[in-house]
Protein backbone atom coordinates (compact mmCIF):
# COMPACT_ATOMS: atom_id res chain seq x y z
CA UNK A 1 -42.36 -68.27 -101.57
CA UNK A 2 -40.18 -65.14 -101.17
CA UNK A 3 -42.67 -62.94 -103.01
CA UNK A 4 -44.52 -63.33 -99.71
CA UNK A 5 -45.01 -60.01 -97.46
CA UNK A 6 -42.10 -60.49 -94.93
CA UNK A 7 -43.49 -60.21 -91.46
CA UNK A 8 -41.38 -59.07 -87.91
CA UNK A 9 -42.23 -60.35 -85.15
CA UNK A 10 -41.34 -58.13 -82.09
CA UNK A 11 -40.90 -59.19 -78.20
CA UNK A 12 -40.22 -62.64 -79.85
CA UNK A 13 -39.66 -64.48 -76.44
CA UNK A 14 -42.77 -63.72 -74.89
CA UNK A 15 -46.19 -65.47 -75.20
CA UNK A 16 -47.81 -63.46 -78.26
CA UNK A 17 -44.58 -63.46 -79.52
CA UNK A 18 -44.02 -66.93 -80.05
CA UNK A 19 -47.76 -67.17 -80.84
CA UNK A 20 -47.32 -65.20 -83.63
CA UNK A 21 -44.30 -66.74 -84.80
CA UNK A 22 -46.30 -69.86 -85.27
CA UNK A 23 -48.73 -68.03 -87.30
CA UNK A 24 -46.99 -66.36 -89.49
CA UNK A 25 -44.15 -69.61 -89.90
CA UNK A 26 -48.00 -71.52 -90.80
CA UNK A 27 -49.40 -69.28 -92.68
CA UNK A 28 -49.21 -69.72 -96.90
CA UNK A 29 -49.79 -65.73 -97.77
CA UNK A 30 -46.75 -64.62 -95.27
CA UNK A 31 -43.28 -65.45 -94.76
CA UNK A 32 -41.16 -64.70 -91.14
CA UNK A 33 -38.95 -62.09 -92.18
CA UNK A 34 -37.39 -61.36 -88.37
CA UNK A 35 -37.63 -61.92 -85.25
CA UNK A 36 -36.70 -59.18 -82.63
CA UNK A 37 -35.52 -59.23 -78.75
CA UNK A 38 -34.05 -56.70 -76.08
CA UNK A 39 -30.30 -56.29 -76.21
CA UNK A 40 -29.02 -58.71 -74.20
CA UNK A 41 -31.76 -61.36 -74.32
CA UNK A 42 -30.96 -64.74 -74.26
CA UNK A 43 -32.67 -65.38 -77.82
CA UNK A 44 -30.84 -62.86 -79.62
CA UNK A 45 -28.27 -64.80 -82.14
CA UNK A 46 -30.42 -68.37 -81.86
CA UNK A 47 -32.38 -69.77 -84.37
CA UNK A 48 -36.27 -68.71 -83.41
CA UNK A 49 -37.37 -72.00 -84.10
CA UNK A 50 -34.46 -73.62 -81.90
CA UNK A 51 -35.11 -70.97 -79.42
CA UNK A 52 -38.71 -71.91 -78.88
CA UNK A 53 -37.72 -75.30 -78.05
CA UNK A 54 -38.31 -76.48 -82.26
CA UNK A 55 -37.01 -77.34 -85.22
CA UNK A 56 -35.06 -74.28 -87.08
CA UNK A 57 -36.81 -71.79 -89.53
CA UNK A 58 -33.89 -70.03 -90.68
CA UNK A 59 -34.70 -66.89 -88.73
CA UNK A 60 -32.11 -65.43 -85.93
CA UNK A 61 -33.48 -63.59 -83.46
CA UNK A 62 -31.70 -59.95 -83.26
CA UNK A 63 -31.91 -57.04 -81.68
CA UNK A 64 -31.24 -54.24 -84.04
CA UNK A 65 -35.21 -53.85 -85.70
CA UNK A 66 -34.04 -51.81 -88.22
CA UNK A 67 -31.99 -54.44 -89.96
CA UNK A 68 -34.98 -56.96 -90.35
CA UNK A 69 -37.27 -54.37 -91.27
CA UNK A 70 -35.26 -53.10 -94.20
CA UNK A 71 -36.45 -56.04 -95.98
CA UNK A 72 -40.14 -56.45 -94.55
CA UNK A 73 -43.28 -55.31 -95.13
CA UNK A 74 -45.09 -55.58 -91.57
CA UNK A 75 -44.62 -55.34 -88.01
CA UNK A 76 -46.69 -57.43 -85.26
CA UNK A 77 -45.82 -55.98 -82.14
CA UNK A 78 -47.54 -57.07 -78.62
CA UNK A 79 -44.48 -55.78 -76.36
CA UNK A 80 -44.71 -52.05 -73.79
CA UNK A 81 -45.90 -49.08 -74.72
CA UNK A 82 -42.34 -47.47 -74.40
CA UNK A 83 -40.90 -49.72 -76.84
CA UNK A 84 -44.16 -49.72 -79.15
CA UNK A 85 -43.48 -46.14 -79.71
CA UNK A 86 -39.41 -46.87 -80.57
CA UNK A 87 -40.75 -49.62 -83.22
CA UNK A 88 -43.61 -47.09 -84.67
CA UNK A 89 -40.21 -44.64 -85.49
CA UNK A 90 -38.70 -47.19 -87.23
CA UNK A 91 -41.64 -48.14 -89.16
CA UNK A 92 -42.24 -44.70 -90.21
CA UNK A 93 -38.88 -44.59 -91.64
CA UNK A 94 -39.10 -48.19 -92.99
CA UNK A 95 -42.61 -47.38 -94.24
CA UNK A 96 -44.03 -50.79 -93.11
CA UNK A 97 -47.19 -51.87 -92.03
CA UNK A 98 -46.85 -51.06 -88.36
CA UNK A 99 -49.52 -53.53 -86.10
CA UNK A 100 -49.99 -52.83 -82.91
CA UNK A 101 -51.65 -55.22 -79.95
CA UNK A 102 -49.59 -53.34 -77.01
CA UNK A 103 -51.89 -51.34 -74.44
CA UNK A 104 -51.17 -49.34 -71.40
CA UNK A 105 -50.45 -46.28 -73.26
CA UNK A 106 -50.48 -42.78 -71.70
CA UNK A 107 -51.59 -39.40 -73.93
CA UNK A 108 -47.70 -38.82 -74.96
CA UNK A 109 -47.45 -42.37 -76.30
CA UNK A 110 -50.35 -41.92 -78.70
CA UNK A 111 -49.07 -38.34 -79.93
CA UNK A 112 -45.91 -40.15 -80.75
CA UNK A 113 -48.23 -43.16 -82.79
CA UNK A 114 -50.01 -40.98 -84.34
CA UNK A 115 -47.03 -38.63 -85.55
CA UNK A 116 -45.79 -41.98 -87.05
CA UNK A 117 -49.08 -42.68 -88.60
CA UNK A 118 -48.33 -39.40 -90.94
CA UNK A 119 -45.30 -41.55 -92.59
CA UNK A 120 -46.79 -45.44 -92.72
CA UNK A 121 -50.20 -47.70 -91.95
CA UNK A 122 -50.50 -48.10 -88.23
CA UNK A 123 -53.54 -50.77 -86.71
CA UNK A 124 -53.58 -50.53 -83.29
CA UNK A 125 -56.23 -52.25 -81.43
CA UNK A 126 -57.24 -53.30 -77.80
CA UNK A 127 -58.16 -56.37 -79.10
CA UNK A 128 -57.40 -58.42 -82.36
CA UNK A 129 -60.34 -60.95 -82.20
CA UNK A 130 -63.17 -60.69 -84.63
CA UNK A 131 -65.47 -61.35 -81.57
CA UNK A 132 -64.26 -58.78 -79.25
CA UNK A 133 -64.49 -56.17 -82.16
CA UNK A 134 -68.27 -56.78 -82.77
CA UNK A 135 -68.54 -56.99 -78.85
CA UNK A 136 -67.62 -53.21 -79.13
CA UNK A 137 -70.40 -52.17 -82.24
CA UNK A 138 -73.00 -54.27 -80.32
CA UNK A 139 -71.62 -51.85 -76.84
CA UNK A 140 -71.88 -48.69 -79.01
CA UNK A 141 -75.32 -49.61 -80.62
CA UNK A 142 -77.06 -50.73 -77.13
CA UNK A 143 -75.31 -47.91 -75.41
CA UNK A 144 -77.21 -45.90 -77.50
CA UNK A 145 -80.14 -47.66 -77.13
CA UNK A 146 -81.01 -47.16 -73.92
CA UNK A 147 -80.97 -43.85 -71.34
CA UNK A 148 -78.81 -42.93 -68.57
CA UNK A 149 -81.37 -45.56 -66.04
CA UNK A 150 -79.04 -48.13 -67.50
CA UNK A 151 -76.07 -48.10 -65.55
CA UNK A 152 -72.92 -49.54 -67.57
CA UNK A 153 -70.17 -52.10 -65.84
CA UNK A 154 -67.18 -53.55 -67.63
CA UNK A 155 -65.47 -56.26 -65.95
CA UNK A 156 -63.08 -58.21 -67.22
CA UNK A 157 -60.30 -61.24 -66.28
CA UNK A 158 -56.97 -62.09 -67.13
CA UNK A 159 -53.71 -64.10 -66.40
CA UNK A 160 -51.93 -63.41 -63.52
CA UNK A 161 -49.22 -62.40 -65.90
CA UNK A 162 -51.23 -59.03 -67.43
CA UNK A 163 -49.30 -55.75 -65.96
CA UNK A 164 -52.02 -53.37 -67.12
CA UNK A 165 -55.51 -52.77 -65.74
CA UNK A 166 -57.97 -52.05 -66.79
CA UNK A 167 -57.33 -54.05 -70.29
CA UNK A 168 -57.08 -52.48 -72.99
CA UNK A 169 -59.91 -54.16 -74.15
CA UNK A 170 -62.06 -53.15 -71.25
CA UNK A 171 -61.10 -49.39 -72.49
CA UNK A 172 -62.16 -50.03 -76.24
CA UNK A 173 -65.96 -51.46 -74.80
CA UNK A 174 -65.95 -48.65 -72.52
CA UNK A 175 -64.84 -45.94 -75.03
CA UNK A 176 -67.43 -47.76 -77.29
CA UNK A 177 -69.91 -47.67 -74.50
CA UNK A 178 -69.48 -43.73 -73.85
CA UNK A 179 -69.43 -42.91 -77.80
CA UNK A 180 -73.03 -44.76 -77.75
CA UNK A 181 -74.00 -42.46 -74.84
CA UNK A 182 -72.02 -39.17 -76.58
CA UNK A 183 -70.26 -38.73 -73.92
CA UNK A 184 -66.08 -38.45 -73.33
CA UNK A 185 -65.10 -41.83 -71.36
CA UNK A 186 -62.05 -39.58 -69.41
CA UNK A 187 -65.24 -37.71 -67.26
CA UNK A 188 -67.39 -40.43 -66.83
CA UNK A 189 -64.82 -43.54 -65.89
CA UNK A 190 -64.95 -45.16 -62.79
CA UNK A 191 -61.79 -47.58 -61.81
CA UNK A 192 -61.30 -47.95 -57.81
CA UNK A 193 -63.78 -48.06 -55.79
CA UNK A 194 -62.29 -49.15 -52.35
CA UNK A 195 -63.74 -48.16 -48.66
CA UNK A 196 -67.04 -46.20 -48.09
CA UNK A 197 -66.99 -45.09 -51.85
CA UNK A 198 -71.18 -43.56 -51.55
CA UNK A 199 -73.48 -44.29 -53.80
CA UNK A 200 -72.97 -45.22 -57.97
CA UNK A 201 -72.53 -41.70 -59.72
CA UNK A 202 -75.28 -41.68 -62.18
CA UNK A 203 -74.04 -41.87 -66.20
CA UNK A 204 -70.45 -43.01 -65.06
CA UNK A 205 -69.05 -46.12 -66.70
CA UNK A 206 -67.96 -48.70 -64.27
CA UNK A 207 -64.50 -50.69 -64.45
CA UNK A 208 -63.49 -54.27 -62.23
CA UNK A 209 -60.39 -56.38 -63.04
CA UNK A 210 -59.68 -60.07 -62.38
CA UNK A 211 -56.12 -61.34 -62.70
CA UNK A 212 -56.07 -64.70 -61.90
CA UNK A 213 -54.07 -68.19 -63.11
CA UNK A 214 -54.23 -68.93 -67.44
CA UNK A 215 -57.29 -66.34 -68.20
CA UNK A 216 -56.83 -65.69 -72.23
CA UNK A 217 -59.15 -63.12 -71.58
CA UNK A 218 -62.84 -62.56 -70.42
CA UNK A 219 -65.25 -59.67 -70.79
CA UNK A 220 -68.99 -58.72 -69.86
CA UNK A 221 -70.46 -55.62 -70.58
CA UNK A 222 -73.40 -55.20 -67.90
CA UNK A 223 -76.24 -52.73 -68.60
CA UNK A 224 -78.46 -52.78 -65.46
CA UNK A 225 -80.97 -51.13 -64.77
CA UNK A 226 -84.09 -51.81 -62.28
CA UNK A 227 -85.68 -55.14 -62.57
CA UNK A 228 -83.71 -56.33 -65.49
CA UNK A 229 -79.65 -56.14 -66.99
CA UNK A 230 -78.61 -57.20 -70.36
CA UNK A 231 -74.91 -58.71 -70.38
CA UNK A 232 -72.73 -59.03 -73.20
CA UNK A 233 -70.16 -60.90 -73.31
CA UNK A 234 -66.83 -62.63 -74.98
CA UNK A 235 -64.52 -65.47 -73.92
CA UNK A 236 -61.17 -65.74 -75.61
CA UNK A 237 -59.87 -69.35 -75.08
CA UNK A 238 -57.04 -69.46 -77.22
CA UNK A 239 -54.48 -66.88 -77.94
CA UNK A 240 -54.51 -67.41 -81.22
CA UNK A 241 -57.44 -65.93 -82.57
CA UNK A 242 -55.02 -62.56 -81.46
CA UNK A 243 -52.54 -63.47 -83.72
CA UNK A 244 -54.55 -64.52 -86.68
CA UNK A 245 -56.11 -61.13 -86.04
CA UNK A 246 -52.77 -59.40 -86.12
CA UNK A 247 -51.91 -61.05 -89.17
CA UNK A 248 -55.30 -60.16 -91.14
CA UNK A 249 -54.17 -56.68 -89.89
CA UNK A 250 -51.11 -56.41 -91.19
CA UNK A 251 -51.85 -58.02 -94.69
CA UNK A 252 -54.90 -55.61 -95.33
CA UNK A 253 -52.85 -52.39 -93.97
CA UNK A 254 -50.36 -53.09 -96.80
CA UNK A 255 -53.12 -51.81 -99.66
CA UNK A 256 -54.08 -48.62 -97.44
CA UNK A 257 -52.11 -45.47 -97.46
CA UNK A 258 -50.19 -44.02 -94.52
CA UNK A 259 -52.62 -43.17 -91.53
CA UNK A 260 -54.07 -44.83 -88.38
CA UNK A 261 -56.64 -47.65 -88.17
CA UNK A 262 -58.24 -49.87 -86.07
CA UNK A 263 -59.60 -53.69 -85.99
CA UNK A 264 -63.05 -52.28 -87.10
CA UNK A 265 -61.79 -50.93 -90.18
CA UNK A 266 -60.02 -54.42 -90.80
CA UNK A 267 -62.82 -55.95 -90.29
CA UNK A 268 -65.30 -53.60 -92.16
CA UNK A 269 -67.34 -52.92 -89.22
């Protein structure tokens, strides 16, 4: 049992946290190797299983990473994108399997990843689910498909809970979407249309959020053109298929070398 890849679990308390805690406490090729928590949190020094209202594990949660991930091989961490980069520093220097399922980030948060991606195995994805991911090579493929008569919407719904819009799996369709087209999603990306906005610019890529009660997660890609639209589309009912996702990730990134991947390499898309 202790020959097991240890996994961290970071953000512990919230939703994905404790979702993955339950994976990876269920799962027979991974043990729980930490759990981890703001400073300050009311978790930090309880038993994780005791904390989540359980039995205990045998896990306290802490909140000093570092310690836990001396003694780990993997990281799952669904928390902010300020704190994602923190825990892809100490991963570099712990050289473990960093995972990440956090979006929202801005261009200085991803030079910071991918600096850390020089020193150990980073997966960081918009979306963990084997559906979503060949949602986005079915985007790319019929994005390339068709010509710029086909107009391209994303629209997509989540839990009233979400603080980031679009998602960040909206961006990974739409960035699919514009590779399709060979085109950079930055110049053609629409996101608020309020008011007397005029008419659709022609090639640009269309955004619309929903946030809303429970919503996992919903998302349509709409190709419309005159007379006739194709719609693609994936319903997450069940959180999770995110966390079995994450853990797939993190037990294939321990047999790659030291770079940045994505779900579609996981998956061998």
């Amino acid at each position: 049992m202790t020959d097991l890849p240890g996994i961290v679990i970071t953000g512990a308390s919230g939703r994905m946290g404790q979702m993955l805690t339950h994976t990876v406490l269920a799962s027979d090729r991974a043990r729980l190797a930490g759990c981890v928590e703001r400073a300050g949190h009311a978790w930090v020094g309880q038993d994780v299983g005791v904390a989540m209202g359980g039995a205990p594990v045998g896990v306290t949660v802490t909140d000093d990473p570092l310690e836990v991930l001396v003694g780990a091989q993997a990281m799952l961490d669904f928390t902010a994108p300020d704190a994602t980069v923190a825990f892809a520093a100490l991963a570099a220097q712990a050289r473990v399997v960093h995972v990440i399922g956090t979006t929202g980030f801005a261009a200085p948060h991803l030079a910071r990843i991918r600096a850390a991606s020089h020193h150990a195995v980073i997966v960081r994805a918009g979306n963990m689910s084997l559906g979503v991911n060949l949602l986005t090579t079915l985007t790319r493929r019929v994005a390339a498909a068709l010509d710029a008569d086909w107009d391209i919407e994303i629209v997509e719904a989540h839990h009233r809970r979400k603080v980031d819009a679009p998602s960040g799996t909206a961006l990974m369709l739409g960035q699919a979407a514009a590779e399709g087209r060979g085109v950079d999603l930055d110049t053609v990306s629409d996101r608020g249309r309020d008011g007397i906005t005029g008419a659709r610019a022609p090639g640009n890529i269309g955004f619309a959020a929903i946030r809303g009660g429970d919503i996992v997660g919903e998302h349509d890609v709409i190709f419309a053109a005159d007379g006739e639209r194709i719609i693609l589309r994936h319903i997450a009912t069940d959180r999770a298929i995110f966390a079995r996702g994450a853990l797939k990730a993190a037990l294939w990134g321990l047999a790659q070398k030291p770079g940045e991947y994505d779900m579609s390499d996981v998956l061998g898309l």
